[in-house]
N, C-alpha and C. Protein backbone atom coordinates (compact mmCIF):
# COMPACT_ATOMS: atom_id res chain seq x y z
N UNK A 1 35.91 -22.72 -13.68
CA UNK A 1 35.98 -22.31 -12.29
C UNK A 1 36.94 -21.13 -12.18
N UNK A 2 36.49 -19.85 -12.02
CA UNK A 2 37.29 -18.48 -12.05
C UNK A 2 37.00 -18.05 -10.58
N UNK A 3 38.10 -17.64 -10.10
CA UNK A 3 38.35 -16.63 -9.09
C UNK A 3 37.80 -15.51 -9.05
N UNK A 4 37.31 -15.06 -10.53
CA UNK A 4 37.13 -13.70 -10.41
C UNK A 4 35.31 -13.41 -10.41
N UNK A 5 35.20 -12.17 -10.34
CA UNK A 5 33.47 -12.41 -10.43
C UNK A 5 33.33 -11.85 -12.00
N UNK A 6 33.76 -11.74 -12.74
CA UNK A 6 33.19 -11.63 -14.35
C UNK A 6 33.95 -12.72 -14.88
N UNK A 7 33.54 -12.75 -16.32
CA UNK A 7 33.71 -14.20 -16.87
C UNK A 7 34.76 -13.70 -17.57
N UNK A 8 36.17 -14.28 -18.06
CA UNK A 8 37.11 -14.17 -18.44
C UNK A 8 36.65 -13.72 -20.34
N UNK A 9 37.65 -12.48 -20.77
CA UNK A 9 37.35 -12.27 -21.97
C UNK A 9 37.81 -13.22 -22.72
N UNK A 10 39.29 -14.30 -22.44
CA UNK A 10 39.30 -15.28 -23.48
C UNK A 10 40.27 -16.14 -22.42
N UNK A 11 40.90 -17.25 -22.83
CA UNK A 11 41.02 -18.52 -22.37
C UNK A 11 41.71 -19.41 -23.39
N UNK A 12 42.76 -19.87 -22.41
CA UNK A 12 43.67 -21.27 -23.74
C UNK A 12 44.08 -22.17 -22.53
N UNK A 13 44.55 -23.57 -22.72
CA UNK A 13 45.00 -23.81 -22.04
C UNK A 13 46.20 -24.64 -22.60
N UNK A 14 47.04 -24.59 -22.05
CA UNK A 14 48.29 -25.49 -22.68
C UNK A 14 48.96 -26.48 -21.76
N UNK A 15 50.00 -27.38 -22.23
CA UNK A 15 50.68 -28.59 -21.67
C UNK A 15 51.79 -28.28 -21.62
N UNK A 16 52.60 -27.94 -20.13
CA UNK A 16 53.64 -27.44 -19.99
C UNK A 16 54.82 -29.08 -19.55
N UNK A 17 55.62 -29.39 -20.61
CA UNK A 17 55.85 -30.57 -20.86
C UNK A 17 57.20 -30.63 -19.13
N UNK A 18 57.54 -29.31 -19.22
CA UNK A 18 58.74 -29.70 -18.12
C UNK A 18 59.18 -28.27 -17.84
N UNK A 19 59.86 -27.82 -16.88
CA UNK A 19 60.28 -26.88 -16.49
C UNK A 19 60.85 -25.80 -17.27
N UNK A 20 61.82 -26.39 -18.57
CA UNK A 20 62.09 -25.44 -19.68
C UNK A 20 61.01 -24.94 -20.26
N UNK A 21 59.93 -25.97 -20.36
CA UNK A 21 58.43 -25.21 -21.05
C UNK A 21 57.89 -24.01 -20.77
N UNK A 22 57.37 -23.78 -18.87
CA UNK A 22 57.15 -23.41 -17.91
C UNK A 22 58.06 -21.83 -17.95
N UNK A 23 59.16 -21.94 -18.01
CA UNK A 23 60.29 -20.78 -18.36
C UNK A 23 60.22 -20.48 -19.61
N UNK A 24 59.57 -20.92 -20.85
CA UNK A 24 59.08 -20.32 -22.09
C UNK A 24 57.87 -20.01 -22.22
N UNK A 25 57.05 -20.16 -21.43
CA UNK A 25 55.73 -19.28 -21.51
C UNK A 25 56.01 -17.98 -20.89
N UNK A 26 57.32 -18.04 -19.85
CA UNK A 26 57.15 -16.96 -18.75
C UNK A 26 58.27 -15.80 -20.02
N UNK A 27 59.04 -16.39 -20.97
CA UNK A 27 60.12 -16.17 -21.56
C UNK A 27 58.74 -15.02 -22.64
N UNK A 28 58.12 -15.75 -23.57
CA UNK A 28 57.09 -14.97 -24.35
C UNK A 28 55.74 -14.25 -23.98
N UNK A 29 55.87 -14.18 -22.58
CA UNK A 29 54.75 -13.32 -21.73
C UNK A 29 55.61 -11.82 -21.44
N UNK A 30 57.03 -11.87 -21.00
CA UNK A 30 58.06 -10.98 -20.46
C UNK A 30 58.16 -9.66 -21.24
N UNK A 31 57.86 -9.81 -22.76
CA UNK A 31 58.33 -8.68 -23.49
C UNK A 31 56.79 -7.94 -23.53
N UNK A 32 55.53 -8.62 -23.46
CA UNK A 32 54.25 -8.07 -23.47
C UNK A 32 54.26 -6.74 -22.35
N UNK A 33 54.49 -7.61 -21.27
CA UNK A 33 54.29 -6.92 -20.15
C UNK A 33 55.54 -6.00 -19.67
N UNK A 34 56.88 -6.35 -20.77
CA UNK A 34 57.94 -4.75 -20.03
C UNK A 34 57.63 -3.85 -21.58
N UNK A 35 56.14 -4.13 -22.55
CA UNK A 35 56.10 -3.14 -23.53
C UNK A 35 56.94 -3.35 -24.80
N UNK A 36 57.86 -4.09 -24.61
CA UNK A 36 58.57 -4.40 -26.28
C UNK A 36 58.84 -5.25 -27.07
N UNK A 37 57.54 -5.84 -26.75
CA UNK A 37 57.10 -6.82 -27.95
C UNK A 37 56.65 -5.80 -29.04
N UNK A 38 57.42 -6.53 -30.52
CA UNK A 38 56.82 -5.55 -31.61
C UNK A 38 55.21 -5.58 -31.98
N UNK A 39 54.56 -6.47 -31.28
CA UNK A 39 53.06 -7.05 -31.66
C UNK A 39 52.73 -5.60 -31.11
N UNK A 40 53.09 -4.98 -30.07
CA UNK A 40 52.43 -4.24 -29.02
C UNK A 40 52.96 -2.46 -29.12
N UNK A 41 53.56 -2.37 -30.13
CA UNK A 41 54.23 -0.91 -30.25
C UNK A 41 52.75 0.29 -30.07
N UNK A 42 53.55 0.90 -28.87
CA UNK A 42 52.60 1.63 -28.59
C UNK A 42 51.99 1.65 -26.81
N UNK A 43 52.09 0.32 -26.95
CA UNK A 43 51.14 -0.18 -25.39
C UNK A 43 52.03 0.28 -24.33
N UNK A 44 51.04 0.87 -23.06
CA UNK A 44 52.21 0.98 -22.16
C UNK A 44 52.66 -0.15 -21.50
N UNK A 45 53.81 -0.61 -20.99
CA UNK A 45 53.94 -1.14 -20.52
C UNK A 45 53.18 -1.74 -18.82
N UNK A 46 53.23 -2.76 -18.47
CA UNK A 46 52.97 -2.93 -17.17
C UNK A 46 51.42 -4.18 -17.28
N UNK A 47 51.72 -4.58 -16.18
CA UNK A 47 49.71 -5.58 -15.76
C UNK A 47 50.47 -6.47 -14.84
N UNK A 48 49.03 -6.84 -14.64
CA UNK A 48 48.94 -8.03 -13.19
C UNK A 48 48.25 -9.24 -13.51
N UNK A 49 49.94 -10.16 -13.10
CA UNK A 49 49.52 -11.21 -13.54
C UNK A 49 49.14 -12.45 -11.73
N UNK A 50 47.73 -13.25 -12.17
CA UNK A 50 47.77 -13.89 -10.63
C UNK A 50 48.57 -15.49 -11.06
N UNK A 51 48.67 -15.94 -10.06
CA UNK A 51 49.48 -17.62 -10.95
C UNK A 51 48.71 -18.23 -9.41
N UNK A 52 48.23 -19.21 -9.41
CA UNK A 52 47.12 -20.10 -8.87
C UNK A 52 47.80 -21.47 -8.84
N UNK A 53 47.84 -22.28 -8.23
CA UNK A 53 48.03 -23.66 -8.08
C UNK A 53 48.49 -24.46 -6.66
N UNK A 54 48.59 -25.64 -6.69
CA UNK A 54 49.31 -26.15 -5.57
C UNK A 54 50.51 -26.06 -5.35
N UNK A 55 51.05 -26.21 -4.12
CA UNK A 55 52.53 -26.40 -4.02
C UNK A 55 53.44 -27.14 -4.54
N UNK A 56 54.47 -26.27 -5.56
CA UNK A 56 55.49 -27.20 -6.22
C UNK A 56 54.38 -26.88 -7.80
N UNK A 57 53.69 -26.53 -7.94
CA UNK A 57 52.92 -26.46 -9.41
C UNK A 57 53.74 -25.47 -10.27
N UNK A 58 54.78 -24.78 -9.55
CA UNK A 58 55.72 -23.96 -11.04
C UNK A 58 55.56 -22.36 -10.87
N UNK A 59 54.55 -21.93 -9.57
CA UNK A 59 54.25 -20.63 -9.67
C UNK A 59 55.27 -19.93 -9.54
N UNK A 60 56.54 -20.08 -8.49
CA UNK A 60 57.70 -19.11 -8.40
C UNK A 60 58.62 -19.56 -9.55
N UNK A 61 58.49 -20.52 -9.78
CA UNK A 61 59.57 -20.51 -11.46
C UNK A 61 59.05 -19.98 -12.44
N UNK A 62 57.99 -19.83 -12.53
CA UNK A 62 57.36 -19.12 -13.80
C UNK A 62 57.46 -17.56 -13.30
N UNK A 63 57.68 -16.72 -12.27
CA UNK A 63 57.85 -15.39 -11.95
C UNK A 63 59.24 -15.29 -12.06
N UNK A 64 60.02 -16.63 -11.47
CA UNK A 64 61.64 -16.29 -11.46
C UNK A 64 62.13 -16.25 -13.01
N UNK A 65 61.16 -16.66 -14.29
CA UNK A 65 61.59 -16.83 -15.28
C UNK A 65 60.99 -15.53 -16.50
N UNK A 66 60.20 -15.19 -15.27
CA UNK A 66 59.56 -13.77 -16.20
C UNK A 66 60.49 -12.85 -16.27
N UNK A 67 60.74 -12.77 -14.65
CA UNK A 67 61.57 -11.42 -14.19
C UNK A 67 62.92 -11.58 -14.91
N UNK A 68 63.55 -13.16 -15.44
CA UNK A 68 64.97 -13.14 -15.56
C UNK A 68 64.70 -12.30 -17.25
N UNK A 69 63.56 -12.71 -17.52
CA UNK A 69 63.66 -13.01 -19.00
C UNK A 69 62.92 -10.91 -18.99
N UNK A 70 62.22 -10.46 -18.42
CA UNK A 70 62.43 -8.81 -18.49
C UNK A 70 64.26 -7.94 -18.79
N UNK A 71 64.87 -9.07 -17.67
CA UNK A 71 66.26 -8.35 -17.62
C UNK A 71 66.46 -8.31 -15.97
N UNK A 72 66.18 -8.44 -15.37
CA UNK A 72 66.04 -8.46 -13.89
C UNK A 72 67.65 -9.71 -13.66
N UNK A 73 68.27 -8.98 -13.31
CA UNK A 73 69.81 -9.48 -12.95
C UNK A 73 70.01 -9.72 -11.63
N UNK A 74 71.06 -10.31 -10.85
CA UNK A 74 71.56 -10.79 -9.74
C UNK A 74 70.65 -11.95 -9.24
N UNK A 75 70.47 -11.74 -7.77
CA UNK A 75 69.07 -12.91 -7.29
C UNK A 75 67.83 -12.87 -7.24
N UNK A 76 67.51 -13.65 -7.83
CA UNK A 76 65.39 -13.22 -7.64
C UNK A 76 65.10 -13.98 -6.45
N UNK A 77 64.76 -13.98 -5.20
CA UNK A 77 64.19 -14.34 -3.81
C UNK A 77 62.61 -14.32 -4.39
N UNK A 78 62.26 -15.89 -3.92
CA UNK A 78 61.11 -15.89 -3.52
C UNK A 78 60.45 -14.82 -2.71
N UNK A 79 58.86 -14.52 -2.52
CA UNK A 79 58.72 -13.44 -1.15
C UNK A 79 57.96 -14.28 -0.35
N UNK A 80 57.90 -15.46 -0.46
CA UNK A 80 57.60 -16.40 0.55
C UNK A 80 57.63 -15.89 2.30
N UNK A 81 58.79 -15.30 2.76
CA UNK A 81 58.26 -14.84 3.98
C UNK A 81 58.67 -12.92 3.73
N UNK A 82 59.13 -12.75 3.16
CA UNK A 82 59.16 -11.39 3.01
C UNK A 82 57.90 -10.80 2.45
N UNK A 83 57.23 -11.04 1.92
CA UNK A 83 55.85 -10.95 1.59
C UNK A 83 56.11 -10.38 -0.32
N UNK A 84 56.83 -9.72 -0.50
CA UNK A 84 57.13 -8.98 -1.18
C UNK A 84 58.39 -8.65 -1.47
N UNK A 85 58.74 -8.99 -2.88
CA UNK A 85 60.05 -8.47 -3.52
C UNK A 85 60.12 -7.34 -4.66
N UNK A 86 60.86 -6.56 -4.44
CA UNK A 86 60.40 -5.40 -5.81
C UNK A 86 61.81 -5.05 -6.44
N UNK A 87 61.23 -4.58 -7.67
CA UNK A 87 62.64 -4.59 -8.69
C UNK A 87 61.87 -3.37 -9.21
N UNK A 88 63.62 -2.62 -9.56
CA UNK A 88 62.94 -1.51 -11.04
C UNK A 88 64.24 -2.15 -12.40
N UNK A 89 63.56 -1.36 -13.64
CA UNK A 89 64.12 -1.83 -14.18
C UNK A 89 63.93 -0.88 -15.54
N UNK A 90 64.42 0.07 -15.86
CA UNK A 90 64.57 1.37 -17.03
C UNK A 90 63.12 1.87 -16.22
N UNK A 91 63.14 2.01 -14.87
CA UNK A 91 62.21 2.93 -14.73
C UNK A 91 60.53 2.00 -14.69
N UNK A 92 60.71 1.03 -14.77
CA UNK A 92 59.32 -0.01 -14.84
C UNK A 92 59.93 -0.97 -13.66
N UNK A 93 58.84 -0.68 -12.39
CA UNK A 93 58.51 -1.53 -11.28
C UNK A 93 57.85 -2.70 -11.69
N UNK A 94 58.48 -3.91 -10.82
CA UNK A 94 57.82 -5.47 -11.05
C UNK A 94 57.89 -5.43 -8.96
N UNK A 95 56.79 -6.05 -9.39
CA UNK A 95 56.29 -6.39 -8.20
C UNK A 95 56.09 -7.95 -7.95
N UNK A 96 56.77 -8.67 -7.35
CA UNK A 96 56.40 -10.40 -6.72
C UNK A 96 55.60 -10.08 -5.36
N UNK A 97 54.38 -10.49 -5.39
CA UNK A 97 53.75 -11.03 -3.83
C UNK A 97 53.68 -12.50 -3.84
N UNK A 98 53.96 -13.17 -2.42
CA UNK A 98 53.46 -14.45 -2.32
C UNK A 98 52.33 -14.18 -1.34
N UNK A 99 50.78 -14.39 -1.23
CA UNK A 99 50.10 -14.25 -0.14
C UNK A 99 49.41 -16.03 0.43
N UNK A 100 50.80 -16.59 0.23
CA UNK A 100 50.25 -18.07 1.00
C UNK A 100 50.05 -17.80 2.39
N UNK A 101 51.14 -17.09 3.43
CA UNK A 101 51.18 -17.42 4.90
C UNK A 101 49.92 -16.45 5.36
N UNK A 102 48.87 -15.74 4.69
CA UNK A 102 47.91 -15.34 4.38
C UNK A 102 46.69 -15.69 5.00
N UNK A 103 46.13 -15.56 6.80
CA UNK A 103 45.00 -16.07 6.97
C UNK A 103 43.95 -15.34 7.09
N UNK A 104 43.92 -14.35 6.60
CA UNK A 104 42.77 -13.38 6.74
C UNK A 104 42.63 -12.60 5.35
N UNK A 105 41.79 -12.20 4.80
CA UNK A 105 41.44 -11.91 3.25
C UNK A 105 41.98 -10.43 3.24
N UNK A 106 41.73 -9.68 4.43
CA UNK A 106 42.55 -8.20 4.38
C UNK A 106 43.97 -8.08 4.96
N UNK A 107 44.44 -9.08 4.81
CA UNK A 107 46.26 -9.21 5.71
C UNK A 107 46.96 -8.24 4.64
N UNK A 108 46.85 -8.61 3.05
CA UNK A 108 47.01 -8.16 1.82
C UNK A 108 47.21 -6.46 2.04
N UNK A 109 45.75 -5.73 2.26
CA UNK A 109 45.59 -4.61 2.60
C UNK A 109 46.02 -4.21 3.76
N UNK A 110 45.77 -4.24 5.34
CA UNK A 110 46.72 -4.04 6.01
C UNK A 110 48.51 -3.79 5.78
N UNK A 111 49.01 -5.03 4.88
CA UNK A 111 50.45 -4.75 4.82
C UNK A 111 50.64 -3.33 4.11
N UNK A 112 49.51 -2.67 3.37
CA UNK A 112 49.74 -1.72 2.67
C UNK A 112 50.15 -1.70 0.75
N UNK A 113 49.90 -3.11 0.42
CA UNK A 113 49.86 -3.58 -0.95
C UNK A 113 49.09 -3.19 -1.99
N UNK A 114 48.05 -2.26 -1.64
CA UNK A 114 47.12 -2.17 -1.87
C UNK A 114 47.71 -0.95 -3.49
N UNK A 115 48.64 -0.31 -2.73
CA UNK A 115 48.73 1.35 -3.24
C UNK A 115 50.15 0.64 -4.90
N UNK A 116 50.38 -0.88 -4.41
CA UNK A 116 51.53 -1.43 -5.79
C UNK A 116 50.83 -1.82 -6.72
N UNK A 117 49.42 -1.63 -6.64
CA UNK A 117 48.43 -2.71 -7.69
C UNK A 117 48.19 -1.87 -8.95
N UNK A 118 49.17 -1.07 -9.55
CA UNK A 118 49.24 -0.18 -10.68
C UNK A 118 49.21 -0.62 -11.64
N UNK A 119 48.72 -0.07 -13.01
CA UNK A 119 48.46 0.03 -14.19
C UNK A 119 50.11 -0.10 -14.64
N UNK A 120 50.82 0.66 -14.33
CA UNK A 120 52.15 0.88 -14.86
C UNK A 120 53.37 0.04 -14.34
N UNK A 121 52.98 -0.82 -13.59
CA UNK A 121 54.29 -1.71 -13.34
C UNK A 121 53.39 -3.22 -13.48
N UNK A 122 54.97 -4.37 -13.06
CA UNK A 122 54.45 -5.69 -13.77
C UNK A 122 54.50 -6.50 -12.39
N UNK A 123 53.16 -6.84 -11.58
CA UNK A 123 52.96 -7.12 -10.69
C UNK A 123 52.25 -8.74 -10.70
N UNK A 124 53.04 -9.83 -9.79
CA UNK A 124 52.89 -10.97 -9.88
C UNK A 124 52.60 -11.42 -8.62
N UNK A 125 51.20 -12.10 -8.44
CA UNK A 125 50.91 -12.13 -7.44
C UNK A 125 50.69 -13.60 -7.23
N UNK A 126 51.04 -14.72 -6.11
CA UNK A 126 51.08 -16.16 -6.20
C UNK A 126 50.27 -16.09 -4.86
N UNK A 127 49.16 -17.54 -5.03
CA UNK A 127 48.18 -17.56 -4.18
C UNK A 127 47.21 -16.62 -4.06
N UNK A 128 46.88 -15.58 -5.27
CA UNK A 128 45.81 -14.62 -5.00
C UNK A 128 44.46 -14.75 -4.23
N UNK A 129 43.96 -16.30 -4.39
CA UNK A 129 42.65 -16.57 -3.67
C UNK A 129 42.61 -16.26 -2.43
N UNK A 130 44.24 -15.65 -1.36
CA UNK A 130 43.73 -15.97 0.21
C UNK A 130 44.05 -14.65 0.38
N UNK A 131 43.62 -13.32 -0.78
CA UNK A 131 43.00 -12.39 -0.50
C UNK A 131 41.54 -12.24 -0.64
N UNK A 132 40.92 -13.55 -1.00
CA UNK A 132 39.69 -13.50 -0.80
C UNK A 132 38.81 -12.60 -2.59
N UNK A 133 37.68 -12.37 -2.80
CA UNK A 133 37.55 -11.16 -3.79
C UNK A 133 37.85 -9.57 -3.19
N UNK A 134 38.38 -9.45 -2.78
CA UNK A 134 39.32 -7.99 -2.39
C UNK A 134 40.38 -7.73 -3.75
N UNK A 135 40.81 -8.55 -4.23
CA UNK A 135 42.07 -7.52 -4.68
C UNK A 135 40.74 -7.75 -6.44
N UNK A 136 41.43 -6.92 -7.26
CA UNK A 136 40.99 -6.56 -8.99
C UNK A 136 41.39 -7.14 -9.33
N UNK A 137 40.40 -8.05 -10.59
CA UNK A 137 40.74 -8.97 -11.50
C UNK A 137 42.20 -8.70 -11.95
N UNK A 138 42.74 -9.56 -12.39
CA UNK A 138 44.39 -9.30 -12.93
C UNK A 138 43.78 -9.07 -14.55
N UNK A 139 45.23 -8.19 -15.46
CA UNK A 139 44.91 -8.88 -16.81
C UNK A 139 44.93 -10.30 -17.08
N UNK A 140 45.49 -10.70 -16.11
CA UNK A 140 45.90 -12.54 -16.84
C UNK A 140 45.74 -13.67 -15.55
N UNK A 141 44.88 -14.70 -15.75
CA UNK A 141 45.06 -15.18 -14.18
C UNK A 141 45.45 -16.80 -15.01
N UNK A 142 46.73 -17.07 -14.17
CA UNK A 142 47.50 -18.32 -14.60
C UNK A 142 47.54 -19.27 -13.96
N UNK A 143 46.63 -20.38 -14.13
CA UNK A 143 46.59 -21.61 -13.08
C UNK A 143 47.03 -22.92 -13.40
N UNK A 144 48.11 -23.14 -12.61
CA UNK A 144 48.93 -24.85 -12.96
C UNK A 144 48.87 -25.57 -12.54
N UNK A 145 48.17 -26.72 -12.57
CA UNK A 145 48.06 -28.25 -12.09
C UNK A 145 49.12 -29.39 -12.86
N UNK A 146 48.94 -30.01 -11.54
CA UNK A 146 49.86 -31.24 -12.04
C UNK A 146 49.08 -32.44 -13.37
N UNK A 147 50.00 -32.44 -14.04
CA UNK A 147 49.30 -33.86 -15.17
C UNK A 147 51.06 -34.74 -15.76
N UNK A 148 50.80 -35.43 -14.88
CA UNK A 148 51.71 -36.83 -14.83
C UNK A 148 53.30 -35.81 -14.76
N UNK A 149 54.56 -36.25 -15.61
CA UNK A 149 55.25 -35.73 -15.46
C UNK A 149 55.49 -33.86 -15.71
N UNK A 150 54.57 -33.59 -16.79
CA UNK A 150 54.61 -31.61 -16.35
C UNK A 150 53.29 -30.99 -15.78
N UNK A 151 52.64 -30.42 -16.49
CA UNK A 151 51.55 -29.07 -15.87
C UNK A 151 50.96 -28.89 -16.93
N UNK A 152 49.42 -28.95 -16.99
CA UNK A 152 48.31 -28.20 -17.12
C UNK A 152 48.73 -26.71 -17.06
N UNK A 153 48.33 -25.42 -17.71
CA UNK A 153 48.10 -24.44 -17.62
C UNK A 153 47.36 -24.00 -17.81
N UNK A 154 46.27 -23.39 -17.37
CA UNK A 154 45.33 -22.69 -18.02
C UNK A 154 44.96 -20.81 -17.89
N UNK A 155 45.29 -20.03 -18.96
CA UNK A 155 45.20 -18.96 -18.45
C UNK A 155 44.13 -18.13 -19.42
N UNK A 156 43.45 -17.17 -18.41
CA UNK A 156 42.41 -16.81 -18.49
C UNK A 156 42.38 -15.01 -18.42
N UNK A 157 42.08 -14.14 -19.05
CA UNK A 157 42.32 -12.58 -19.51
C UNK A 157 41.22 -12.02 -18.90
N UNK A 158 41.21 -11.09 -17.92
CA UNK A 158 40.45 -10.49 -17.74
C UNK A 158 39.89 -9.20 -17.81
N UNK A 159 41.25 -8.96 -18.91
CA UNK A 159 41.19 -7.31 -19.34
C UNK A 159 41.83 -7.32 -20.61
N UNK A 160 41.02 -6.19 -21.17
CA UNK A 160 41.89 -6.34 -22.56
C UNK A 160 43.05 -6.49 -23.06
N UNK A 161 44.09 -6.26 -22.28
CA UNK A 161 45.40 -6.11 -22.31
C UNK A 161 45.84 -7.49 -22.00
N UNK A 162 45.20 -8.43 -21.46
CA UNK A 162 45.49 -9.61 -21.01
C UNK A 162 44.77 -10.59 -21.97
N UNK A 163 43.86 -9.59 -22.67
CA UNK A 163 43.12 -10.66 -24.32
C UNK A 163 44.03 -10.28 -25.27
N UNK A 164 44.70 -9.64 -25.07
CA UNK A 164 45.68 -9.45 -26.37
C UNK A 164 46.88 -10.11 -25.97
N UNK A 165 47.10 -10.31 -25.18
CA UNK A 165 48.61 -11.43 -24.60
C UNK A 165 48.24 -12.25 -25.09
N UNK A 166 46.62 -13.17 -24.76
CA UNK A 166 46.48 -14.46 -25.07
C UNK A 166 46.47 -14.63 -26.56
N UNK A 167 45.62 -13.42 -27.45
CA UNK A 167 45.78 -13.48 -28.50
C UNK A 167 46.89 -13.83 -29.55
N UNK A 168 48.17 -13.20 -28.85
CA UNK A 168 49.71 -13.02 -29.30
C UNK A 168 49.99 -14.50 -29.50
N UNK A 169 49.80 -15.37 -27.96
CA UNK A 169 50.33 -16.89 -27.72
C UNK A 169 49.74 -17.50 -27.87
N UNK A 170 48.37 -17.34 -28.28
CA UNK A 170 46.86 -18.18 -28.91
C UNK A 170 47.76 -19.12 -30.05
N UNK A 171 48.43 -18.70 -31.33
CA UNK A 171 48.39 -19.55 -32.43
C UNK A 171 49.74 -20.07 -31.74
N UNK A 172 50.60 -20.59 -31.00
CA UNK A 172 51.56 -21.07 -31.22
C UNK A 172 51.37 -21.92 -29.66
N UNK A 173 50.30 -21.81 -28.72
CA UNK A 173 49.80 -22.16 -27.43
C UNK A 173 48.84 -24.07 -27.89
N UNK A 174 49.44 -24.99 -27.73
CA UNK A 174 48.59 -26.11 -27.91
C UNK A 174 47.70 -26.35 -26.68
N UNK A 175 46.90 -26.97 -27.25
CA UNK A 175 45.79 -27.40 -25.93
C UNK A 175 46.19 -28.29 -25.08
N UNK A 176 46.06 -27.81 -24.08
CA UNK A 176 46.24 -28.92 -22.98
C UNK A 176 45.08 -29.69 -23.13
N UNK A 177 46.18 -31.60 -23.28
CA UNK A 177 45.15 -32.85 -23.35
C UNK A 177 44.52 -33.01 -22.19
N UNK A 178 43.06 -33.46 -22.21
CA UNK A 178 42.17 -34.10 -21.64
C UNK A 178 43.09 -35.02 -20.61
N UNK A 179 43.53 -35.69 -20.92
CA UNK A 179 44.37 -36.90 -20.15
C UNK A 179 45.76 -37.01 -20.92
N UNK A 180 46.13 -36.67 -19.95
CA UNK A 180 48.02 -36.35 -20.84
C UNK A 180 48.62 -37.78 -20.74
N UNK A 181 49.30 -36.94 -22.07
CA UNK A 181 49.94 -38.89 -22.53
C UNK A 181 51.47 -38.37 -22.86
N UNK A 182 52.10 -39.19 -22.59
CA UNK A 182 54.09 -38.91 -23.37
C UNK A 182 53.86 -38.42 -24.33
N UNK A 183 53.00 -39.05 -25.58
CA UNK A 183 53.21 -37.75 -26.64
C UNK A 183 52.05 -36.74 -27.04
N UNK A 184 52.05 -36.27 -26.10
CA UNK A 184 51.12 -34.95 -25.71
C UNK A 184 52.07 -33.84 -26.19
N UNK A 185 51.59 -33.02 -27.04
CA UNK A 185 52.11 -31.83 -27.40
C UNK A 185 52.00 -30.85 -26.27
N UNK A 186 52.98 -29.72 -26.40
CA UNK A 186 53.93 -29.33 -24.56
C UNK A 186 53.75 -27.80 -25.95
N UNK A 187 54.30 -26.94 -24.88
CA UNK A 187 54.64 -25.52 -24.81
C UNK A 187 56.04 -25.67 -25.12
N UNK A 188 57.17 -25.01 -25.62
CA UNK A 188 56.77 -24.23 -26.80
C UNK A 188 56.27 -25.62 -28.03
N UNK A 189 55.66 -25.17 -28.29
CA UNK A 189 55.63 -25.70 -30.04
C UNK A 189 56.95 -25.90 -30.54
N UNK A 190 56.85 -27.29 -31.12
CA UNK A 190 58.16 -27.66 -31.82
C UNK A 190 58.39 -26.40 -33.19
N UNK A 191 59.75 -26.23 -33.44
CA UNK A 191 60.17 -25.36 -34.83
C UNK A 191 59.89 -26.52 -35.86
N UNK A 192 58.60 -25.70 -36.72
CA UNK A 192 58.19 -26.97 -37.89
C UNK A 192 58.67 -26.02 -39.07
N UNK A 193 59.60 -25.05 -38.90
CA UNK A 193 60.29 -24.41 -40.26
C UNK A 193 61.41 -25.47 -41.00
C-alpha cells in the first residue's frame, strides 16, 4: 500500500526494537543525505524524506534524530503548529514540515512550500498523505506502525538516490517479523565482530 502513484524501486522493512533503535536508523540515514557517507563520495548532497504513521509512531523523533545526528545544534522544535522549521548547516538547508493540522490537499501549496521541495537540501516531511497526490514522490517514504512494545518500519525508495540509501542499510536492516515477539531481531543489528 504506497502513497505514491509508481511502484517503489526497492523496499525493506525492519523492527525498530525501542526508541534508541528509531534514533539509529535516523543516525545511519543522516550522513547519506548531508553527502558524507564514504559509500556516496561524489553524490550531492540533499532528498526528501516522507515519514507516515499514527500518532506517537516515532515520526518527530526520527527527524529530531536525523537533524541531531547531521550536526544541527541547540533546539530542534517540532513544526507542529509552526508548519515549518528550517536549519542551514555548511551551507545545506534541512527542511521539517508537519502537514497534520492540514485540511485541504493544497493548504501545503498555498503556504508557499512548494518552492523548499529541492533537490539540494534535506527535506522531512511528516503526514505527507494530507497533501493529497500534489506533492513528488520523496527519495524515501518511511512508514511506522506500532508492533507490541517498538515499531514496524517500512521504507520504500522512490528514486534512485533513495535505492541507494536502502541499498547502503539493506545488509545490516533485519526484517521486520510477521508478528513480533521479545526476541525479534530490532535495528541496529547486534555487533557480531
Amino acid at each position: 500500500m504506497s502513497p505514491h502513484d509508481g511502484k517503489p524501486l526497492g523496499e525493506i522493512n525492519m523492527f525498530l526494537a525501542d526508541e534508541a533503535a528509531t534514533e539509529a536508523l535516523a543516525q545511519a540515514l543522516a550522513p547519506m543525505l548531508c553527502g558524507t557517507h564514504p559509500a556516496l563520495a561524489g553524490v550531492a548532497p540533499g532528498g526528501r524524506i516522507h515519514l507516515r504513521g499514527d500518532l506517537g509512531a516515532g515520526k518527530t523523533s526520527f527527524a529530531r534524530a536525523l537533524l541531531r545526528a547531521a550536526g544541527i545544534t541547540g533546539r530542534i522544535k517540532s513544526p507542529s503548529y509552526a508548519l515549518l522549521e528550517s536549519y542551514n548547516l555548511s551551507n545545506l538547508y534541512f527542511y521539517h514540515l508537519d502537514f497534520y493540522r492540514f485540511s485541504d490537499t493544497r493548504e501545503w501549496v498555498d503556504a508557499g512550500f512548494r518552492e523548499i521541495l529541492r533537490d539540494d537540501a534535506v527535506v522531512l516531511i511528516e503526514w505527507p498523505e494530507r497533501a493529497g497526490g500534489l506533492l513528488p514522490p520523496p527519495d524515501l517514504d518511511i512508514a511506522l506502525s506500532y508492533a507490541e512494545n517498538g515499531r514496524n518500519a517500512h521504507l520504500a525508495a522512490y528514486s534512485k538516490k533513495g535505492q541507494t540509501w536502502l541499498t547502503i542499510l539493506a545488509p545490516a536492516a533485519p526484517e521486520a517479523p510477521r508478528q513480533t515477539s521479545p526476541d525479534a531481531e530490532s535495528w541496529p543489528p547486534p555487533d557480531r565482530s
